[in-house]
N, C-alpha and C. Protein backbone atom coordinates (compact mmCIF):
# COMPACT_ATOMS: atom_id res chain seq x y z
N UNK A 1 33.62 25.57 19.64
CA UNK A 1 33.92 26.94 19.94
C UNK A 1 33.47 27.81 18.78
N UNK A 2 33.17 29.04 19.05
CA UNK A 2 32.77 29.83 18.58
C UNK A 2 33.43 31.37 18.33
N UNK A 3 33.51 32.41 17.17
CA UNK A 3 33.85 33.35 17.43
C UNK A 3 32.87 34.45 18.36
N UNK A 4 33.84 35.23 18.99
CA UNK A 4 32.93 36.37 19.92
C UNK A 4 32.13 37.34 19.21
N UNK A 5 32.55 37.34 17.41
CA UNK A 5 31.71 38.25 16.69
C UNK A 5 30.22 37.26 16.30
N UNK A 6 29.53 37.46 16.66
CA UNK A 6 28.30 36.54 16.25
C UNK A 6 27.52 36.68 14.72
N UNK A 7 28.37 37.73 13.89
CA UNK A 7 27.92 37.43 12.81
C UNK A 7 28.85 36.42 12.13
N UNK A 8 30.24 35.67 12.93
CA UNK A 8 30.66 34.91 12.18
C UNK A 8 30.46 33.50 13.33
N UNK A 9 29.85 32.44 12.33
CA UNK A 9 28.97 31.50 13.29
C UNK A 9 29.56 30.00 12.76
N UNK A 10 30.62 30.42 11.75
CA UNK A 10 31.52 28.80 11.48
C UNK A 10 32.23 28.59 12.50
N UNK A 11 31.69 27.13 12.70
CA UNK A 11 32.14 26.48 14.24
C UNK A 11 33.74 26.59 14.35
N UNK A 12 34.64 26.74 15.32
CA UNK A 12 36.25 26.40 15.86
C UNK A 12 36.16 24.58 16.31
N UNK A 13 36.98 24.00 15.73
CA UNK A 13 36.89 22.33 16.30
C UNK A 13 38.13 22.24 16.04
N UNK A 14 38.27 21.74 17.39
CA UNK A 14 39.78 21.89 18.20
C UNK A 14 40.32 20.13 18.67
N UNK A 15 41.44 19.59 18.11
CA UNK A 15 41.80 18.68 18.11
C UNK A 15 43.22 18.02 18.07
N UNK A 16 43.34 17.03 18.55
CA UNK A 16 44.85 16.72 19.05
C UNK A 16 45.81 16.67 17.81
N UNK A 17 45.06 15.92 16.76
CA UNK A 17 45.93 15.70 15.33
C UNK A 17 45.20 15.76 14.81
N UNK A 18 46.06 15.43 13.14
CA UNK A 18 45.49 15.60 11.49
C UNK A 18 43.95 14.99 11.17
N UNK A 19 44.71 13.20 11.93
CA UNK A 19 43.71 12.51 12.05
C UNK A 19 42.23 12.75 12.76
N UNK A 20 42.07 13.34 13.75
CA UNK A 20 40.84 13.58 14.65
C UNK A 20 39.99 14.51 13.47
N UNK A 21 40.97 15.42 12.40
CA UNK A 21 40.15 16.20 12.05
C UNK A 21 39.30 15.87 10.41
N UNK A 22 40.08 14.25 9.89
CA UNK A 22 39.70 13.74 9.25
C UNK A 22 38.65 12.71 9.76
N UNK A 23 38.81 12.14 11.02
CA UNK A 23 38.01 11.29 10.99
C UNK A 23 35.92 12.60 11.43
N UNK A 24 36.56 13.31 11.98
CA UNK A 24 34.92 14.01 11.85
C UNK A 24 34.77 14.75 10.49
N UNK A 25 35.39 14.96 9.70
CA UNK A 25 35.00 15.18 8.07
C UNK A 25 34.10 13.81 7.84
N UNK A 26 34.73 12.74 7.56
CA UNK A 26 34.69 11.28 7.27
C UNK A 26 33.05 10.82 7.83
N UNK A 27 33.17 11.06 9.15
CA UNK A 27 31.17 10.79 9.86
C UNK A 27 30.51 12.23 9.33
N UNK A 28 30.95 13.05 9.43
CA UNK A 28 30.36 14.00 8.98
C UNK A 28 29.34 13.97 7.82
N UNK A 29 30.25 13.27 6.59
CA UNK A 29 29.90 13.27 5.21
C UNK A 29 28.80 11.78 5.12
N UNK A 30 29.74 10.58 5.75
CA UNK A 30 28.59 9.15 5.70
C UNK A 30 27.47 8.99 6.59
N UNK A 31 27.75 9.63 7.72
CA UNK A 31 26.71 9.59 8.47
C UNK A 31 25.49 10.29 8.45
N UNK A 32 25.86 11.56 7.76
CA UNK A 32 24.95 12.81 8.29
C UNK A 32 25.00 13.51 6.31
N UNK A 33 25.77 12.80 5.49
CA UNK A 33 25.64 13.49 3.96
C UNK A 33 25.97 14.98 4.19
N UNK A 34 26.99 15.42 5.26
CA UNK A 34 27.55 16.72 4.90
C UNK A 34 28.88 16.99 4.68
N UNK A 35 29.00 17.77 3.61
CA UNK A 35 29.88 17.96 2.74
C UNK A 35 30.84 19.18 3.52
N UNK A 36 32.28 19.10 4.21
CA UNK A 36 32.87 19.62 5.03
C UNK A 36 33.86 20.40 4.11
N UNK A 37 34.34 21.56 4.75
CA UNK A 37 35.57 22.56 4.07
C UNK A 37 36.12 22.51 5.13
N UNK A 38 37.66 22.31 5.66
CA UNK A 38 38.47 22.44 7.11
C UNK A 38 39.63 23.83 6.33
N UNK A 39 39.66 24.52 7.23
CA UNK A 39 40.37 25.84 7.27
C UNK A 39 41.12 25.88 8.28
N UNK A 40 42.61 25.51 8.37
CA UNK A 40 42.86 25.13 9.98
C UNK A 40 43.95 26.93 9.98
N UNK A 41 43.46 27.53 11.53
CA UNK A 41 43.75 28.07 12.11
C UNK A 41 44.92 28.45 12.93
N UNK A 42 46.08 29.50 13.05
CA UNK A 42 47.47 29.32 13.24
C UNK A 42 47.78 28.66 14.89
N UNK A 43 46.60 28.33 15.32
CA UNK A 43 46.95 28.55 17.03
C UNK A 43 46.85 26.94 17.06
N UNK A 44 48.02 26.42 18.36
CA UNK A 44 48.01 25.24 18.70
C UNK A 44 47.99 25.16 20.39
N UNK A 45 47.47 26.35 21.00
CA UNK A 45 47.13 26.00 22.94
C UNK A 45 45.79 26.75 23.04
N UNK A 46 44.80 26.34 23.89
CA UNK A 46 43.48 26.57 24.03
C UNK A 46 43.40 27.00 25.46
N UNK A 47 42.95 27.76 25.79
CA UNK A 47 42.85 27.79 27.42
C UNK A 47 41.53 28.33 27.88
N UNK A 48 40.91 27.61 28.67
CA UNK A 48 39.36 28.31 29.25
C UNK A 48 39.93 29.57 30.11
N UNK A 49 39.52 30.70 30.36
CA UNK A 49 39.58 31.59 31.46
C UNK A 49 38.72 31.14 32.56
N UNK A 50 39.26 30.78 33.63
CA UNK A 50 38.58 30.56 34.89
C UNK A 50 37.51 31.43 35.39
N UNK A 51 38.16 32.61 35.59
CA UNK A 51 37.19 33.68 36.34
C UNK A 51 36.02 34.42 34.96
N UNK A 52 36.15 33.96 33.79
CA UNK A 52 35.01 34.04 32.89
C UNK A 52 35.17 35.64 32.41
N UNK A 53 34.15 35.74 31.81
CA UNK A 53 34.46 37.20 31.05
C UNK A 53 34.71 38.50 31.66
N UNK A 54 34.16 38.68 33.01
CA UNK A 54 34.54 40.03 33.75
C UNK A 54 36.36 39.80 33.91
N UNK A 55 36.78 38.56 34.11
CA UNK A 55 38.21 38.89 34.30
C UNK A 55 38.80 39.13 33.03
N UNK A 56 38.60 39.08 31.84
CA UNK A 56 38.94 39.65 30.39
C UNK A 56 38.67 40.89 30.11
N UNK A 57 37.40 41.22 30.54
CA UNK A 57 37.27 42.61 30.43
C UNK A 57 37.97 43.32 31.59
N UNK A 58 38.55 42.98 32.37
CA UNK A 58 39.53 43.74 32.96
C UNK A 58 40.68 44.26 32.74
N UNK A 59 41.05 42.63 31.79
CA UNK A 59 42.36 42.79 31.76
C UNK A 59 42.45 43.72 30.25
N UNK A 60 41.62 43.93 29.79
CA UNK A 60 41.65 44.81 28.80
C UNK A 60 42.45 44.15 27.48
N UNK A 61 42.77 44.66 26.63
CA UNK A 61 43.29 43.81 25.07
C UNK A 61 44.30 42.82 25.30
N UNK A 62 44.09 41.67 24.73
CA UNK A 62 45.27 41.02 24.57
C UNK A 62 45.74 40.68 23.68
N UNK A 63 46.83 40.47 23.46
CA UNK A 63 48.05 40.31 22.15
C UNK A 63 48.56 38.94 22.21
N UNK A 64 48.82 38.77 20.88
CA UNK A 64 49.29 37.18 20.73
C UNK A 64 48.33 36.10 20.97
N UNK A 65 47.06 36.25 20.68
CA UNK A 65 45.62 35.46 21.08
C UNK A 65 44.80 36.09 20.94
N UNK A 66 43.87 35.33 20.28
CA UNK A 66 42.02 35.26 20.39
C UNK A 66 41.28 34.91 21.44
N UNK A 67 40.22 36.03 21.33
CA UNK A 67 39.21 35.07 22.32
C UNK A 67 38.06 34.40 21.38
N UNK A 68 37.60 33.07 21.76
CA UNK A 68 36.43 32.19 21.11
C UNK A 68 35.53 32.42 22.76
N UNK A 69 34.46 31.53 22.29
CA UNK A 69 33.64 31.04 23.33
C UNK A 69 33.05 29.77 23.15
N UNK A 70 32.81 29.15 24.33
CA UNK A 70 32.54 27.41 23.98
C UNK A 70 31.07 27.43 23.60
N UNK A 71 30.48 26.33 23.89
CA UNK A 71 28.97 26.13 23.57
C UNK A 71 28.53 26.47 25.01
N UNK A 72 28.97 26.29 25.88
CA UNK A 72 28.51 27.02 27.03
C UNK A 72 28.92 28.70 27.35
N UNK A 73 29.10 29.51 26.42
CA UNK A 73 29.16 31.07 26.17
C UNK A 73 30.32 30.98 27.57
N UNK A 74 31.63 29.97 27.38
CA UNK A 74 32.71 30.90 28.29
C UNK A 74 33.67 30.63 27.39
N UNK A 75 34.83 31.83 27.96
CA UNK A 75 35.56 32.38 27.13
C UNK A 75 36.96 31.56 27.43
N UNK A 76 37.16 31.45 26.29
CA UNK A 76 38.64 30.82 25.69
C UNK A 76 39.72 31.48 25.27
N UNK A 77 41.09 31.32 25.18
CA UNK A 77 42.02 32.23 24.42
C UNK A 77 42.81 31.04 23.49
N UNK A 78 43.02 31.53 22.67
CA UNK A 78 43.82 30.57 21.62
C UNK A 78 45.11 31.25 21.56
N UNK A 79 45.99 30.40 21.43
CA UNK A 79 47.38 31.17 21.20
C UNK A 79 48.39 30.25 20.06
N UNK A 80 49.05 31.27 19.99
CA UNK A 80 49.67 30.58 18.64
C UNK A 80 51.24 29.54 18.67
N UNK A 81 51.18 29.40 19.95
CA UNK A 81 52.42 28.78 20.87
C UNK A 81 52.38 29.12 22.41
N UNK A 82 52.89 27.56 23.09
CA UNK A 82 52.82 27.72 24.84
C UNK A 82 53.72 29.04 24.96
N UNK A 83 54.54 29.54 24.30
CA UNK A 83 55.59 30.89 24.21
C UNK A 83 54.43 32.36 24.97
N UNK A 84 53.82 32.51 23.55
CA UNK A 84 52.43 33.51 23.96
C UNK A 84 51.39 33.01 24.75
N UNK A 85 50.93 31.98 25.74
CA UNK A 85 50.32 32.18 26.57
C UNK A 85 50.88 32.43 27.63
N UNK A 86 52.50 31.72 28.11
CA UNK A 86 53.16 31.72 29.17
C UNK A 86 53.68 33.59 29.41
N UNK A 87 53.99 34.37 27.92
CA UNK A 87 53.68 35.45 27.92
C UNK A 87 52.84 36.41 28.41
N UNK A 88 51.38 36.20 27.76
CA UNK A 88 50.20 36.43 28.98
C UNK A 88 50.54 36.10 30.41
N UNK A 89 50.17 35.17 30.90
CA UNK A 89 50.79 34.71 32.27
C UNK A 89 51.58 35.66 33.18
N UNK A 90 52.57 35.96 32.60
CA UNK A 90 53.73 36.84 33.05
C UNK A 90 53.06 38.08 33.41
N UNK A 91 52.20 38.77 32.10
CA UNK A 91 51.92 39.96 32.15
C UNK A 91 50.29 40.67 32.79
N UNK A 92 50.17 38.99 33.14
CA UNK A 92 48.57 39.29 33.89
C UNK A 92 48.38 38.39 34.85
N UNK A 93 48.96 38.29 35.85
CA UNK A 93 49.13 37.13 36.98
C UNK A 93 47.84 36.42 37.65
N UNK A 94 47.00 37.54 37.66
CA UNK A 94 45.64 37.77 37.84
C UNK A 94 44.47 36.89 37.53
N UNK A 95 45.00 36.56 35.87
CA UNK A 95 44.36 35.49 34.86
C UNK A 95 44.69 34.23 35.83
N UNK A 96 43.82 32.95 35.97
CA UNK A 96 44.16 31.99 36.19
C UNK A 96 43.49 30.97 34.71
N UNK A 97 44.22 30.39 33.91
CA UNK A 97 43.66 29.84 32.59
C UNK A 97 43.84 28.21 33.22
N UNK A 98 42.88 27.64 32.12
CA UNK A 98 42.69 26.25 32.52
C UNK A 98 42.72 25.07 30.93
N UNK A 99 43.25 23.87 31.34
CA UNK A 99 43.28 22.98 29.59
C UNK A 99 42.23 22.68 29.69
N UNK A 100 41.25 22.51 30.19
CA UNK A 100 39.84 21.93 30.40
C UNK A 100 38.71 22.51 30.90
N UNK A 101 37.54 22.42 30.39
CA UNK A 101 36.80 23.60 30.48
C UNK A 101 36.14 23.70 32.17
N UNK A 102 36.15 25.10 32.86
CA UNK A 102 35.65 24.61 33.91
C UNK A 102 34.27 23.87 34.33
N UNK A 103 34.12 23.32 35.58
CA UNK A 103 32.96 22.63 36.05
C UNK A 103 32.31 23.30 36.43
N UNK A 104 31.94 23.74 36.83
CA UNK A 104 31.17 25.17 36.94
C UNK A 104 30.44 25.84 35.85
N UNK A 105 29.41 25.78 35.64
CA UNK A 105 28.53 26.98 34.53
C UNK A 105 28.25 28.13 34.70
N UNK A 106 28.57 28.18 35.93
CA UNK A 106 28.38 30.14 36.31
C UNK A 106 29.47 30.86 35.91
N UNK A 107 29.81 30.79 35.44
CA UNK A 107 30.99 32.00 34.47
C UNK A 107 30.66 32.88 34.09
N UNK A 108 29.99 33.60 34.35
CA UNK A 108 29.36 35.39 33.51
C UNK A 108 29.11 34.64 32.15
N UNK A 109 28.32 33.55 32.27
CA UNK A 109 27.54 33.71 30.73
C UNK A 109 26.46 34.19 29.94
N UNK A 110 26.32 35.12 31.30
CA UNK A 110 25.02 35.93 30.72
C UNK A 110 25.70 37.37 29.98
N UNK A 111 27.25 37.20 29.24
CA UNK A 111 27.82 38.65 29.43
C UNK A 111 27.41 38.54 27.85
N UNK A 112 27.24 39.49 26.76
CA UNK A 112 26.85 39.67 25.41
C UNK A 112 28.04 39.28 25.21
N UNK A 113 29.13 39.08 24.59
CA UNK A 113 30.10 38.26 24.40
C UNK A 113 29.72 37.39 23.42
């Protein structure tokens, strides 16, 4: 994942535990000789937006979350507890969010985003 500002282009790598994020430091460095910095980020729920970026730009700002974008340019929200997404939810019924990215590639990824 990626941020939506494209002048900032340090990857988001999103993972179950401590461990997942040591063991890709670990190949990172023997496999490939690169030398890793991890900066971990306050959010622990990820959610794809189903209906893709026109349904974000609808729903206009949201609070209590980021949006990223995957390697396939669709949009994600990070939240900083199931609390603030189930929040969202409430306040935008509209949104349908997903734990897994959809199957589908047609998501408005042609949106500048």
């Amino acid at each position: 994942m990626y941020s939506t500002d494209d002048i900032k282009r340090d990857p988001i790598l999103a993972a179950v535990g401590q461990l997942q994020f040591e063991v890709v430091q670990f190949r990172l460095q023997n496999e490939y000789g690169v030398e890793t910095r991890l900066e971990m980020l306050p959010y622990s729920v990820a959610r794809w937006v189903e209906e893709g970026w026109s349904a974000l730009e609808a729903v206009g700002r949201i609070f209590n979350a980021i949006t990223v974008k995957d390697s396939c340019n669709r949009p994600v929200l990070l939240f900083k507890n199931e609390w603030n997404m189930r929040q969202l939810l409430e306040d935008q019924p509209q949104l349908t969010l997903a734990t897994i990215a959809p199957l589908s590639l047609d998501q408005n990824m042609t949106s500048s985003k």
